[in-house]
C-alpha atoms as a PDB file:
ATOM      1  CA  UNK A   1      35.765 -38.323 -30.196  1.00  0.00           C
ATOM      2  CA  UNK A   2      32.845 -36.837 -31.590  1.00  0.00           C
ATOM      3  CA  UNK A   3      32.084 -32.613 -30.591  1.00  0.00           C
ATOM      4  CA  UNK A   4      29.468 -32.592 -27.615  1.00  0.00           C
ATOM      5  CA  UNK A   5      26.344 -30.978 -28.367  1.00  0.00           C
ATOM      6  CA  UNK A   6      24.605 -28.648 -25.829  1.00  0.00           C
ATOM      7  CA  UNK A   7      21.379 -27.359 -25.221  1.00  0.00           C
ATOM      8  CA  UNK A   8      22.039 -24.000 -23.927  1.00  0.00           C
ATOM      9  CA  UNK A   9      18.476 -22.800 -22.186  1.00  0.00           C
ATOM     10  CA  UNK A  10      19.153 -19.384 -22.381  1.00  0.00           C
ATOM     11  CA  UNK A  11      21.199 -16.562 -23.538  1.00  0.00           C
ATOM     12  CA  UNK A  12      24.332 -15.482 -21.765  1.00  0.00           C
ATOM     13  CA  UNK A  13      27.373 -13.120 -21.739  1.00  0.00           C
ATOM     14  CA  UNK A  14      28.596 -12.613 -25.602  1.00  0.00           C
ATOM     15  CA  UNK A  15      31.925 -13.887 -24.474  1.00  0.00           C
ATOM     16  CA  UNK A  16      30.367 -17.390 -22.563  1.00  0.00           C
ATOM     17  CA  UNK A  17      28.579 -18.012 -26.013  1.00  0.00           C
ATOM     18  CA  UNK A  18      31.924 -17.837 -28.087  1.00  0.00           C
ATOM     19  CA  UNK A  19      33.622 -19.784 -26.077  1.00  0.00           C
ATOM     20  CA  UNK A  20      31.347 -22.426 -26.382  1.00  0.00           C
ATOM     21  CA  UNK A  21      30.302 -21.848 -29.836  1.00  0.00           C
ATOM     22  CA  UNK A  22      34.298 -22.706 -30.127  1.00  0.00           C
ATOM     23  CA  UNK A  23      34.497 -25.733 -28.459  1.00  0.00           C
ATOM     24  CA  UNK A  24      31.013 -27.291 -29.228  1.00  0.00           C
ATOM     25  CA  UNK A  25      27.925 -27.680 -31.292  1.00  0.00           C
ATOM     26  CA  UNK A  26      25.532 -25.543 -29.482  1.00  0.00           C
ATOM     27  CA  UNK A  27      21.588 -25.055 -29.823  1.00  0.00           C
ATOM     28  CA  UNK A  28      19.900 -22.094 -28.043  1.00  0.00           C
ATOM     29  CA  UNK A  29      16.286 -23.303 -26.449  1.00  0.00           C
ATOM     30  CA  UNK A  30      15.531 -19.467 -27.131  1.00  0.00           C
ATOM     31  CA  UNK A  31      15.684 -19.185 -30.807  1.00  0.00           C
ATOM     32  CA  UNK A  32      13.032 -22.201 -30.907  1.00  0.00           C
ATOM     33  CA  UNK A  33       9.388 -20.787 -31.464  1.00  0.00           C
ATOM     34  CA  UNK A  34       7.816 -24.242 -30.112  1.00  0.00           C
ATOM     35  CA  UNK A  35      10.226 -24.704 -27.660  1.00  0.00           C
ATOM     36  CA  UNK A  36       8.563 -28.199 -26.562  1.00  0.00           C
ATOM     37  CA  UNK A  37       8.000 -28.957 -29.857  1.00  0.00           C
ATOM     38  CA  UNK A  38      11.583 -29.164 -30.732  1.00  0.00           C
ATOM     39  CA  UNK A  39      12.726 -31.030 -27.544  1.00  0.00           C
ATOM     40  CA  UNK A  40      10.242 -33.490 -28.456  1.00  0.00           C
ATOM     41  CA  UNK A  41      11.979 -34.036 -31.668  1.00  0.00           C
ATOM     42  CA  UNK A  42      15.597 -33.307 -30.843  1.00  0.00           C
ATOM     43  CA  UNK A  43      15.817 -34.091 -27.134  1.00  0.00           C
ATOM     44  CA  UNK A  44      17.484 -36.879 -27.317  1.00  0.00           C
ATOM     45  CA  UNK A  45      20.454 -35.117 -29.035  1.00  0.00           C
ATOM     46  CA  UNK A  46      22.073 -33.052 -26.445  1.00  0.00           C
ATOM     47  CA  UNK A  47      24.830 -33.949 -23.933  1.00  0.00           C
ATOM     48  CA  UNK A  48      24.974 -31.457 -22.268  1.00  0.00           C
ATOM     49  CA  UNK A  49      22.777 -28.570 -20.794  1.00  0.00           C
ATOM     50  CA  UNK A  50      23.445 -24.882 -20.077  1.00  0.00           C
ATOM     51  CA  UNK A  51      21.047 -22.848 -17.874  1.00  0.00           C
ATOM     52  CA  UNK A  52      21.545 -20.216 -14.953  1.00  0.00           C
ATOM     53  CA  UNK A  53      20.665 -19.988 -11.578  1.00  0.00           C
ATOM     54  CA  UNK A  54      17.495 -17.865 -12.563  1.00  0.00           C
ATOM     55  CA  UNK A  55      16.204 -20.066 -14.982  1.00  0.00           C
ATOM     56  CA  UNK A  56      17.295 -23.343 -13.804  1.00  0.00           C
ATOM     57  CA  UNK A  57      16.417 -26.438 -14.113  1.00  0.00           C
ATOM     58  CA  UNK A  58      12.764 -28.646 -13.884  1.00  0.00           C
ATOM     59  CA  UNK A  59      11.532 -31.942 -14.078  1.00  0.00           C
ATOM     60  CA  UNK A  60       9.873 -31.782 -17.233  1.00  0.00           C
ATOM     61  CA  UNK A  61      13.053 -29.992 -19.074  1.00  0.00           C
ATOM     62  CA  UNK A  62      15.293 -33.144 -17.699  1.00  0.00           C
ATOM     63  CA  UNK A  63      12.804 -35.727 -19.258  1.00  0.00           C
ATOM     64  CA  UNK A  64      12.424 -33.777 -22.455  1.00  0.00           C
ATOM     65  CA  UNK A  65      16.745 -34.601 -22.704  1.00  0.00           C
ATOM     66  CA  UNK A  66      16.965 -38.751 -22.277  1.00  0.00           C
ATOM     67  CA  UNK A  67      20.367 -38.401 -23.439  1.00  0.00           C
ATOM     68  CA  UNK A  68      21.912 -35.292 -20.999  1.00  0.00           C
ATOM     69  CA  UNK A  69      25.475 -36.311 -19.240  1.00  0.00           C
ATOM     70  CA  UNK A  70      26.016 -32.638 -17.718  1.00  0.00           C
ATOM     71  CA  UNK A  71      24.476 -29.806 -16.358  1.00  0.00           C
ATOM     72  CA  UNK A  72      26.597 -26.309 -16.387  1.00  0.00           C
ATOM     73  CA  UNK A  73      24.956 -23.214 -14.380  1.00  0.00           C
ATOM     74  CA  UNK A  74      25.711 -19.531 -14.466  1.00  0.00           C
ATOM     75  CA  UNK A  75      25.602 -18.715 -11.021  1.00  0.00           C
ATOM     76  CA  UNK A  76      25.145 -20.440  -7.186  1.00  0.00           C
ATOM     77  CA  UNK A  77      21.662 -20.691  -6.811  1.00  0.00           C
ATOM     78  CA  UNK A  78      20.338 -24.362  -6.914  1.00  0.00           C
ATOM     79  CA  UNK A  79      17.195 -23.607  -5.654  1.00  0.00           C
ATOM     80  CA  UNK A  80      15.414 -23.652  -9.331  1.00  0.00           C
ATOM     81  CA  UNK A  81      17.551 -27.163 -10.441  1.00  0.00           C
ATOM     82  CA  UNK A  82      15.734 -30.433  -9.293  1.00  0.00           C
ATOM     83  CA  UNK A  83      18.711 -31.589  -8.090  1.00  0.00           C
ATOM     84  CA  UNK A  84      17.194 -34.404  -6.919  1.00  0.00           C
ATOM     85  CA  UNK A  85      16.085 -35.755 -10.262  1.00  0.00           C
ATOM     86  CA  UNK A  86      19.705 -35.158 -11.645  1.00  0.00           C
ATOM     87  CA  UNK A  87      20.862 -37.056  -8.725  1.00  0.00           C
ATOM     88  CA  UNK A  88      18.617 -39.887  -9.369  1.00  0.00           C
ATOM     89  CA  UNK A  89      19.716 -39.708 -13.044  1.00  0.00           C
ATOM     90  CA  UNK A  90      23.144 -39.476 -12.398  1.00  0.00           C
ATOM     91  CA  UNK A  91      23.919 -36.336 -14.041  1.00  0.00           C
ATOM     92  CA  UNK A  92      26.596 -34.037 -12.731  1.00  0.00           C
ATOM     93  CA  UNK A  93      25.338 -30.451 -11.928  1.00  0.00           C
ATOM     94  CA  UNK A  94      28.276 -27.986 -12.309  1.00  0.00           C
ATOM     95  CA  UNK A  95      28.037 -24.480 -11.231  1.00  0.00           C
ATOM     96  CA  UNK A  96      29.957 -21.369 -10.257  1.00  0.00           C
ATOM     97  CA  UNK A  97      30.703 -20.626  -6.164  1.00  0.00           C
ATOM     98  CA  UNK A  98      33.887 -19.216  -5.308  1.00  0.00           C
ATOM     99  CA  UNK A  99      34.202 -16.587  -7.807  1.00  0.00           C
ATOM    100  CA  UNK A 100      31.599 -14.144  -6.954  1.00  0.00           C
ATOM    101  CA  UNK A 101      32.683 -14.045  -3.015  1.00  0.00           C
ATOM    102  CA  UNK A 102      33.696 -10.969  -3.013  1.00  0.00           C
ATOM    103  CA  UNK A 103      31.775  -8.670  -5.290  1.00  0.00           C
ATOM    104  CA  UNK A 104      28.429 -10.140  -3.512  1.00  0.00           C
ATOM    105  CA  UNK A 105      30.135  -8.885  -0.342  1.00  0.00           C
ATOM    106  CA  UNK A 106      31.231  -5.775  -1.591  1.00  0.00           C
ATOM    107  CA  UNK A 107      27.235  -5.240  -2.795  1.00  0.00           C
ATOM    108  CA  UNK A 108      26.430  -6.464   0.893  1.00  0.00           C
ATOM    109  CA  UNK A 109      28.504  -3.421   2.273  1.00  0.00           C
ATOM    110  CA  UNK A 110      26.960  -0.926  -0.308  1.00  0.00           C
ATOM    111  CA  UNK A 111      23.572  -1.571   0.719  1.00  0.00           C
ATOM    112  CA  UNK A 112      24.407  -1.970   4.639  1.00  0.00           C
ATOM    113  CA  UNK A 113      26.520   2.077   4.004  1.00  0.00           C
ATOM    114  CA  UNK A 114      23.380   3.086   1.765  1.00  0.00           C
ATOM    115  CA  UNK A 115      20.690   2.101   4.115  1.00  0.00           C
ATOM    116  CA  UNK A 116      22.442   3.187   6.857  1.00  0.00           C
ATOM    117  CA  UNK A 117      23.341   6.688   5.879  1.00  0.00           C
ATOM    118  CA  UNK A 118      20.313   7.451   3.449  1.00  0.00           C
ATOM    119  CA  UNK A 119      22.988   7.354   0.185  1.00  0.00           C
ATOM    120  CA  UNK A 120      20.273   7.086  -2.227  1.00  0.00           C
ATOM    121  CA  UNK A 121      17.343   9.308  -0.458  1.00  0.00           C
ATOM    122  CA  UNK A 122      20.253  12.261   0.268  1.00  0.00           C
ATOM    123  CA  UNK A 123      20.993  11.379  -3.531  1.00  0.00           C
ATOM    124  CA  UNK A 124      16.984  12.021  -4.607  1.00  0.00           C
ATOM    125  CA  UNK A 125      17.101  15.097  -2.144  1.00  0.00           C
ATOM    126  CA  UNK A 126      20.084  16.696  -3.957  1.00  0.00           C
ATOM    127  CA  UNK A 127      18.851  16.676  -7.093  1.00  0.00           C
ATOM    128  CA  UNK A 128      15.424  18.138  -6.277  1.00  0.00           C
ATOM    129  CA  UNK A 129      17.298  21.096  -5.073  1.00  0.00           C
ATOM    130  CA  UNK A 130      15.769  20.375  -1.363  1.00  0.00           C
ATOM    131  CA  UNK A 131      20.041  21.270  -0.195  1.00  0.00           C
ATOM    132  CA  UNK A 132      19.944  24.674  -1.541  1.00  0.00           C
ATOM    133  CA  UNK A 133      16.329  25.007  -1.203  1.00  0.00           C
ATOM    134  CA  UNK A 134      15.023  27.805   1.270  1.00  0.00           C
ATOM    135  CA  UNK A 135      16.075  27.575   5.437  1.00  0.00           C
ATOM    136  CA  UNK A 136      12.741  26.873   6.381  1.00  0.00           C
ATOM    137  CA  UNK A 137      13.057  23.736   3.980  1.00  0.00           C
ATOM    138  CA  UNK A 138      13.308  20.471   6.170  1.00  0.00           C
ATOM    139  CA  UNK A 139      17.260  19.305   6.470  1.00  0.00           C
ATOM    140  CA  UNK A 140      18.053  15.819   5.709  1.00  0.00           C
ATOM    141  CA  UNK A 141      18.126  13.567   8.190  1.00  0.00           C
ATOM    142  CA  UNK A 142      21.076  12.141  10.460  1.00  0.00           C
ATOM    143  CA  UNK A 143      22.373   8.261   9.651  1.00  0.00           C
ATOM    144  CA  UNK A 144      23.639   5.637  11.401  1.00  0.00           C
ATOM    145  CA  UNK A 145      26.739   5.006  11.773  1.00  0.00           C
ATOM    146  CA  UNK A 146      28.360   1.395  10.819  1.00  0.00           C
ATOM    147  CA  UNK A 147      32.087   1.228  12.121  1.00  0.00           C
ATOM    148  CA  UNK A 148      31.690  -0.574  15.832  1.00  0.00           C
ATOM    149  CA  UNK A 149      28.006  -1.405  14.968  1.00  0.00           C
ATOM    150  CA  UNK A 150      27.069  -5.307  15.284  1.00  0.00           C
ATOM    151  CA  UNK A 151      26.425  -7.484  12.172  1.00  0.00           C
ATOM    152  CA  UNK A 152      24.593 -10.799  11.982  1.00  0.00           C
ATOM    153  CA  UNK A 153      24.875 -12.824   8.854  1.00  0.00           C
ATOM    154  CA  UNK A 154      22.163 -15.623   8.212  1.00  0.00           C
ATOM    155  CA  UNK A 155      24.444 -18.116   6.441  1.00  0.00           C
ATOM    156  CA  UNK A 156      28.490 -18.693   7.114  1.00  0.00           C
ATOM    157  CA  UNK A 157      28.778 -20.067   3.474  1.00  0.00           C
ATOM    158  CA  UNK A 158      31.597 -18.915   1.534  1.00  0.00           C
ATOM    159  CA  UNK A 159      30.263 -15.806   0.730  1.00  0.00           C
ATOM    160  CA  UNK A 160      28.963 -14.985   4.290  1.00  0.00           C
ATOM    161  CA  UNK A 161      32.645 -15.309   5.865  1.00  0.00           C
ATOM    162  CA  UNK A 162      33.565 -12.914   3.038  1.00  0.00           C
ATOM    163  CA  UNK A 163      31.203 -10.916   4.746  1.00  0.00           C
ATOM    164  CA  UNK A 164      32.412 -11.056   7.997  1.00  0.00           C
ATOM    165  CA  UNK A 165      35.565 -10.961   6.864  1.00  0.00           C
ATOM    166  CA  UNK A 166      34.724  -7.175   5.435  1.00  0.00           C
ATOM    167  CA  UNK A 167      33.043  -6.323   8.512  1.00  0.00           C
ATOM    168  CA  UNK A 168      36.974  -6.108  10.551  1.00  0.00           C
ATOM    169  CA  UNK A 169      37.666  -3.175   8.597  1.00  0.00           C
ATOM    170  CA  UNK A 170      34.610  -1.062  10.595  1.00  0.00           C
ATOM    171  CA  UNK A 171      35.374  -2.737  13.661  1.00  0.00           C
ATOM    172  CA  UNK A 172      32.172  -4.633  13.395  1.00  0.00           C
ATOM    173  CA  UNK A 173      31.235  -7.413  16.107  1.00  0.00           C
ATOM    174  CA  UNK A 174      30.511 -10.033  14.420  1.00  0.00           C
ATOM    175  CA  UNK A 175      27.856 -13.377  15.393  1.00  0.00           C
ATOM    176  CA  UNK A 176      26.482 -15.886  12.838  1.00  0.00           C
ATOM    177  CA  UNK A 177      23.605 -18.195  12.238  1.00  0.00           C
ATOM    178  CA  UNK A 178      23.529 -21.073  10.807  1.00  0.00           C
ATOM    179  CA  UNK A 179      21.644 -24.476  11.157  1.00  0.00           C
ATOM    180  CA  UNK A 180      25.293 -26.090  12.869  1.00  0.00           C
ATOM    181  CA  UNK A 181      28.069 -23.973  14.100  1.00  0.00           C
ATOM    182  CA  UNK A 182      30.961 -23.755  11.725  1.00  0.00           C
ATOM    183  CA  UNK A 183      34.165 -25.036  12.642  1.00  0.00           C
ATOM    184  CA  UNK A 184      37.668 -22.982  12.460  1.00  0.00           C
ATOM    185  CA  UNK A 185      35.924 -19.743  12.084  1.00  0.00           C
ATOM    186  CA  UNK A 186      36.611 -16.636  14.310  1.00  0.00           C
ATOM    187  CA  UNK A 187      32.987 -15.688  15.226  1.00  0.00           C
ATOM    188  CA  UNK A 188      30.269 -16.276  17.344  1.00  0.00           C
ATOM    189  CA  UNK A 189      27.679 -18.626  16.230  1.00  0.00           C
ATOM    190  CA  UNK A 190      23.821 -17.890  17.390  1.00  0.00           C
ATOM    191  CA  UNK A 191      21.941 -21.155  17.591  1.00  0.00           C
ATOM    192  CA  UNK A 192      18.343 -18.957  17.488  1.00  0.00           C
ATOM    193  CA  UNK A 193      17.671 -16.626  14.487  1.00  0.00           C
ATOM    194  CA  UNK A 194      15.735 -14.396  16.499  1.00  0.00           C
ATOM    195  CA  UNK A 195      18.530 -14.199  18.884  1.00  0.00           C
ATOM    196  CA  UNK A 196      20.779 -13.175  16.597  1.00  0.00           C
ATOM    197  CA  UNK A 197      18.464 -10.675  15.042  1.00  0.00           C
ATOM    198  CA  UNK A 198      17.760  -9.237  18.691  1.00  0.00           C
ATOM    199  CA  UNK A 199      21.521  -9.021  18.989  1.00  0.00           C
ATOM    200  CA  UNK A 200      22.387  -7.085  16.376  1.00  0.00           C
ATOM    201  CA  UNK A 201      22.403  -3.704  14.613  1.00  0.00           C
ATOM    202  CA  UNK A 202      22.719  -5.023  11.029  1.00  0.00           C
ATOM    203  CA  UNK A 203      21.187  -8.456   9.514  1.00  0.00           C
ATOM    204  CA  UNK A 204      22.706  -9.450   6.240  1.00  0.00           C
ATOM    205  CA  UNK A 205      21.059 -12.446   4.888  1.00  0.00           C
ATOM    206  CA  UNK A 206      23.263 -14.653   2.662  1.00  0.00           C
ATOM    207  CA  UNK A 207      21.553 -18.492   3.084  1.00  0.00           C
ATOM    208  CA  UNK A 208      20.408 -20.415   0.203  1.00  0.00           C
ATOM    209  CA  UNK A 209      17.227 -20.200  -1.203  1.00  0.00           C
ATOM    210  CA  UNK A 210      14.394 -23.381  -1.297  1.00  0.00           C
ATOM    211  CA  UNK A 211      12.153 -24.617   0.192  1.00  0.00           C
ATOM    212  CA  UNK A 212      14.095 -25.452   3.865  1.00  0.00           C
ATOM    213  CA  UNK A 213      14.766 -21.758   3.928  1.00  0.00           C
ATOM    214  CA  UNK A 214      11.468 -20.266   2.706  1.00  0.00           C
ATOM    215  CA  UNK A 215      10.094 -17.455   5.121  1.00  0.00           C
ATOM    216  CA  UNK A 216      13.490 -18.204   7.164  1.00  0.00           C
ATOM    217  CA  UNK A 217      12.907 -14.281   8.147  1.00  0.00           C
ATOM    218  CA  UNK A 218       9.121 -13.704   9.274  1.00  0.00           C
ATOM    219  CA  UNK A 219       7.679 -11.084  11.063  1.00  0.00           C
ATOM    220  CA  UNK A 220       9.253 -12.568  14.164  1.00  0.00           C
ATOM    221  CA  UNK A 221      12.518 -12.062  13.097  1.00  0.00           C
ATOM    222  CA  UNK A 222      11.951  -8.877  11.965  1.00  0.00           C
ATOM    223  CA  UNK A 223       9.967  -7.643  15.294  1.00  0.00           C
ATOM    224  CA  UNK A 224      13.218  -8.930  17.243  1.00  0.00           C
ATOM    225  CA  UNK A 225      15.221  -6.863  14.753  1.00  0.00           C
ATOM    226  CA  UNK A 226      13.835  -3.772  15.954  1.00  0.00           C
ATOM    227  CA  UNK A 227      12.914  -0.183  14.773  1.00  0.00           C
ATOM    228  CA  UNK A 228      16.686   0.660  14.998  1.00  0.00           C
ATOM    229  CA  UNK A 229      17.832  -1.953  13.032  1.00  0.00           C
ATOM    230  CA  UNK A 230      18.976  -2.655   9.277  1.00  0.00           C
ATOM    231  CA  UNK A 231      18.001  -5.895   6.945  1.00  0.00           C
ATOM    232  CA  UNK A 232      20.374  -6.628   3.787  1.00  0.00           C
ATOM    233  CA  UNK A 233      19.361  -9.177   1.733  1.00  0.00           C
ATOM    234  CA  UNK A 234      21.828 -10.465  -1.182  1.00  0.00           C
ATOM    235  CA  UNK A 235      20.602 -14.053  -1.071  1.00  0.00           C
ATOM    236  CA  UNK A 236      17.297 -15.189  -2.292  1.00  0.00           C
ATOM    237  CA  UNK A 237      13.900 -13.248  -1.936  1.00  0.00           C
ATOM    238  CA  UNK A 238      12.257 -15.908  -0.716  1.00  0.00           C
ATOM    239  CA  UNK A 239      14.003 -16.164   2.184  1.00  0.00           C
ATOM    240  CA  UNK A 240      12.553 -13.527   3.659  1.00  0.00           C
ATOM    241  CA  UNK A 241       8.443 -13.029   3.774  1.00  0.00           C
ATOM    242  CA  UNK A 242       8.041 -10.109   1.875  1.00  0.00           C
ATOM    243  CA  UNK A 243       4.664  -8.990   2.799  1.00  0.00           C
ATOM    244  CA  UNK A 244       6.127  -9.163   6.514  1.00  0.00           C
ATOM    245  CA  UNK A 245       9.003  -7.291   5.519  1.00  0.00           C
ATOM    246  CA  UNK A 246       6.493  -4.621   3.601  1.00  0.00           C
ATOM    247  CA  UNK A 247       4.719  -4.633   6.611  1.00  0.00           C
ATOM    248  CA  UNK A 248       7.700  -4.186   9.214  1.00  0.00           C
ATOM    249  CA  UNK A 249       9.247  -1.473   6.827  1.00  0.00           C
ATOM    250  CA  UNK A 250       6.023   1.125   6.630  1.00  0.00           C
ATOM    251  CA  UNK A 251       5.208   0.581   9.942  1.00  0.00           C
ATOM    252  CA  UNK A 252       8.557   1.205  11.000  1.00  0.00           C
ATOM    253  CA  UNK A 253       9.338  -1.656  13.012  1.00  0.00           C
ATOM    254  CA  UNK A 254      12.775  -1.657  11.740  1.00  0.00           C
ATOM    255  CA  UNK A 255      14.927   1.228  10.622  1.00  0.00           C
ATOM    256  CA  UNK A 256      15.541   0.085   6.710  1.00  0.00           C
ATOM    257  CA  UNK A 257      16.526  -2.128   4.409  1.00  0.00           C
ATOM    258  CA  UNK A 258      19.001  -2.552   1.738  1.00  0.00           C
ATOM    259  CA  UNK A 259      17.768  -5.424  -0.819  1.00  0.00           C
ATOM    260  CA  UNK A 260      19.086  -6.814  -4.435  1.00  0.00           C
ATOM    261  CA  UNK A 261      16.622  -9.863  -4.464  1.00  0.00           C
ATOM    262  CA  UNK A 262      12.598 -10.122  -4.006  1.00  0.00           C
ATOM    263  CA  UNK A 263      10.201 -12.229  -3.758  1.00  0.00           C
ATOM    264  CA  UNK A 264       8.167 -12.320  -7.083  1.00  0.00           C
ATOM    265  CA  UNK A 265      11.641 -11.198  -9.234  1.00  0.00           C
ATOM    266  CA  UNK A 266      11.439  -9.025 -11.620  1.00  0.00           C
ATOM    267  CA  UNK A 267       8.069  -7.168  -9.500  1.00  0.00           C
ATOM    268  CA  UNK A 268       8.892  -5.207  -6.638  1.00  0.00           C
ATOM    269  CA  UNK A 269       6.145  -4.369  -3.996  1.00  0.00           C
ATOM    270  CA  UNK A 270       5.091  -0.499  -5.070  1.00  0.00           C
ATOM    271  CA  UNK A 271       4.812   0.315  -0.776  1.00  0.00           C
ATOM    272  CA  UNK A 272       8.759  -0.608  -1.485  1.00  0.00           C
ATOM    273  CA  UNK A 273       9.256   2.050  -4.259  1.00  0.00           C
ATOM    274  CA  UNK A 274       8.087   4.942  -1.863  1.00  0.00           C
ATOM    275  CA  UNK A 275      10.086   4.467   1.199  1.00  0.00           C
ATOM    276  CA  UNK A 276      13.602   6.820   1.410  1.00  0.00           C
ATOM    277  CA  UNK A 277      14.406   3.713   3.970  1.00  0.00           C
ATOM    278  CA  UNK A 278      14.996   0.907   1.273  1.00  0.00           C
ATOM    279  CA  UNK A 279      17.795   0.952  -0.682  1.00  0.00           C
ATOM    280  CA  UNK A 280      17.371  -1.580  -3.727  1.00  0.00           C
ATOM    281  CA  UNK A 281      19.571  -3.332  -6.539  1.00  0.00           C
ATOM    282  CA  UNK A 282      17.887  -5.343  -8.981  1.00  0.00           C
ATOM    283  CA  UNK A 283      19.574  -8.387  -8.387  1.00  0.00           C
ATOM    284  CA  UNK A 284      22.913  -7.365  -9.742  1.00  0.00           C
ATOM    285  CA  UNK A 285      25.579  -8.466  -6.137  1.00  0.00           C
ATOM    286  CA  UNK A 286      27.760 -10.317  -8.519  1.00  0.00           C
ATOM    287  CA  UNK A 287      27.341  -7.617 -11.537  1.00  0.00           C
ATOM    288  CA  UNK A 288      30.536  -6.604 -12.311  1.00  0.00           C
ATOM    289  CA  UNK A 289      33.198  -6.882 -15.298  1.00  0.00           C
ATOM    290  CA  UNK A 290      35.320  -9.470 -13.734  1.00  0.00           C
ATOM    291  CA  UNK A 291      33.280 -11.433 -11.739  1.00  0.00           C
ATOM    292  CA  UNK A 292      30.906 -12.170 -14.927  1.00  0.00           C
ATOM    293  CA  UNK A 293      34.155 -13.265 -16.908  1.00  0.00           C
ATOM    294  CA  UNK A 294      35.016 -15.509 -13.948  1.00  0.00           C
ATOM    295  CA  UNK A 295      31.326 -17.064 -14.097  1.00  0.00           C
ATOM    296  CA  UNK A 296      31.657 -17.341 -17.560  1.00  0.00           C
ATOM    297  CA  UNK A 297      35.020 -19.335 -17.377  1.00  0.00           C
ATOM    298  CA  UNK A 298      33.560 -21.149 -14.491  1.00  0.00           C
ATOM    299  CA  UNK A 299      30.769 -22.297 -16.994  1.00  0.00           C
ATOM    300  CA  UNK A 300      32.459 -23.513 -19.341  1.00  0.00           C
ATOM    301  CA  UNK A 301      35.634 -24.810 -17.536  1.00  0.00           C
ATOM    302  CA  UNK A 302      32.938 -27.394 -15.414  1.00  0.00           C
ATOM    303  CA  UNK A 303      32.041 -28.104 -18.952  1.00  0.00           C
ATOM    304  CA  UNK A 304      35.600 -28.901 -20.465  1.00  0.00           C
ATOM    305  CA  UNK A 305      36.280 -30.721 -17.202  1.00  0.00           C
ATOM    306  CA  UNK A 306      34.041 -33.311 -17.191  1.00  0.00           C
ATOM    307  CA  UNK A 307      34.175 -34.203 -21.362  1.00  0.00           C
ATOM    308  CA  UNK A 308      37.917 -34.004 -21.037  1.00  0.00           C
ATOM    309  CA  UNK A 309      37.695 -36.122 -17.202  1.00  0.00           C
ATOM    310  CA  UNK A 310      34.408 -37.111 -16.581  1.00  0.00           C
ATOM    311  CA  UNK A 311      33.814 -34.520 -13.507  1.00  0.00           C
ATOM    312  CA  UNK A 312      32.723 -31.168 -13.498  1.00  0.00           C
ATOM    313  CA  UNK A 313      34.796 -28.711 -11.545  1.00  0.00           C
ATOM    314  CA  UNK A 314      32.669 -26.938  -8.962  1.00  0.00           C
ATOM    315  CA  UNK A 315      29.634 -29.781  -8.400  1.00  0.00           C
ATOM    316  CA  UNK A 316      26.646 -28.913  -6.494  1.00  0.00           C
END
């Protein structure tokens, strides 16, 4: 059998490229300087196709490859992958749930505990010396407290029951929303969004991005939320309006926000950048050692899968 060839759209982790330097003949779409140039000459070559979640995957870049069997993603996000053309085409679109559960819960928690208690303003107030600064000098002020608080999560997926699953260790209350209840599951579901943020103290938004979830949280939302409670966002920016959030956040309609992912990524609203009430990552939930490895593996395991079986391992 002849060595695949892939197209691999961007760069990745050292170890990823290795791996699949090892196993096939790979072409980087980045170290092209007429990158439609060269998929108008070579397009037809490639079997396979490596992107990520941010980058994805478009119409044009699928017609550009007449040839492509496979699709392997770094990451969940489909939103940027016209799945529907690979669909129609027949191509397989592997990608990498599962392993990143729990580290994009465990960056849900950080920014619920960091909003809540003001980790990174009492951090900024520290180091200006406003702690040992003189008695008149304004005191920090008090947090809220999580344990026993209520938490809604916009999106049961996998990674939102890892959520709620964290949330029994502060003896959170725990409701859910998503578009049908979910079966065998422990908590309440919440057939209205604004319901559920009316309900509760602490909104973590883990749904899928596109376009049936665009603006999902709008000033609504937020305005049922209330000025005492907290917005995390580790999904997708664009399921939340932005400039309503903005807008809710210096007004002080709610109490704060803790968010890895915007709108218009890599920009970040300036109003954002001066408010002690947001707390934000720049989109790094599933940043860590070992969860990167296990996307990696994921990668390139869909990959070995379906040349050694004909199906990818994890298909969207």
């Amino acid at each position: 059998m002849n060595t695949p060839t892939l197209l691999q759209k961007l760069r990745l982790t050292p170890a990823l490229e290795a791996r699949l330097a090892a196993s096939y003949r790979v072409h980087r779409l980045t170290d092209e300087a007429d990158p439609a140039a060269f998929l108008a000459a070579h397009g037809g070559e490639f079997d396979g196709l490596v992107t990520a979640a941010s980058s994805g995957v478009d119409a044009a870049l699928l017609a550009a490859l007449p040839n492509l069997k496979v699709i392997s993603s770094f990451g969940v996000g489909l939103d940027q992958i016209d799945l529907e053309a690979t669909r129609a085409r027949g191509i397989p679109v592997g990608y990498t749930p599962d392993v990143l559960n729990d580290c994009v819960a465990d960056a849900a928690f950080a920014l619920m505990l960091a909003a809540a208690r003001g980790v990174a303003a009492a951090d900024r107030y520290v180091r200006r010396g406003d702690w040992s600064g003189p008695p008149s000098a304004a005191r920090f002020p008090l947090g809220r407290k999580v344990s026993g608080a209520r938490l809604g999560i916009l999106g049961l997926g996998r990674i939102g029951r890892t959520v709620a699953r964290r949330a029994a260790g502060f003896d959170m209350e725990v409701r859910y929303h998503n578009r049908r209840a979910v079966p065998d599951v422990p908590w309440a579901h919440e057939p209205s969004l604004i319901e559920l943020a009316r309900w509760c103290d602490f909104l973590v938004v883990i749904a899928a991005g596109g376009a049936e979830t665009r603006h999902l949280v709008d000033a609504q939302v937020l305005d049922a939320l209330g000025p005492q409670g907290f917005i995390v966002n580790v999904a997708r920016g664009s399921v939340i309006d932005e400039a309503a959030l903005v807008s809710a956040l210096v007004d002080k309609r709610i109490a704060g926000a803790g968010l890895d992912v915007f709108e218009h990524e890599p920009q970040v609203p300036a109003e954002l950048m001066a408010l002690d009430n947001v707390v934000m990552l720049p989109h790094v939930a599933s940043g860590t050692v070992e969860t990167r490895q296990a996307m990696g593996d994921r990668v390139a395991d869909n990959l070995d899968a379906f040349f050694r079986d004909g199906r990818v391992i994890s298909q969207a």
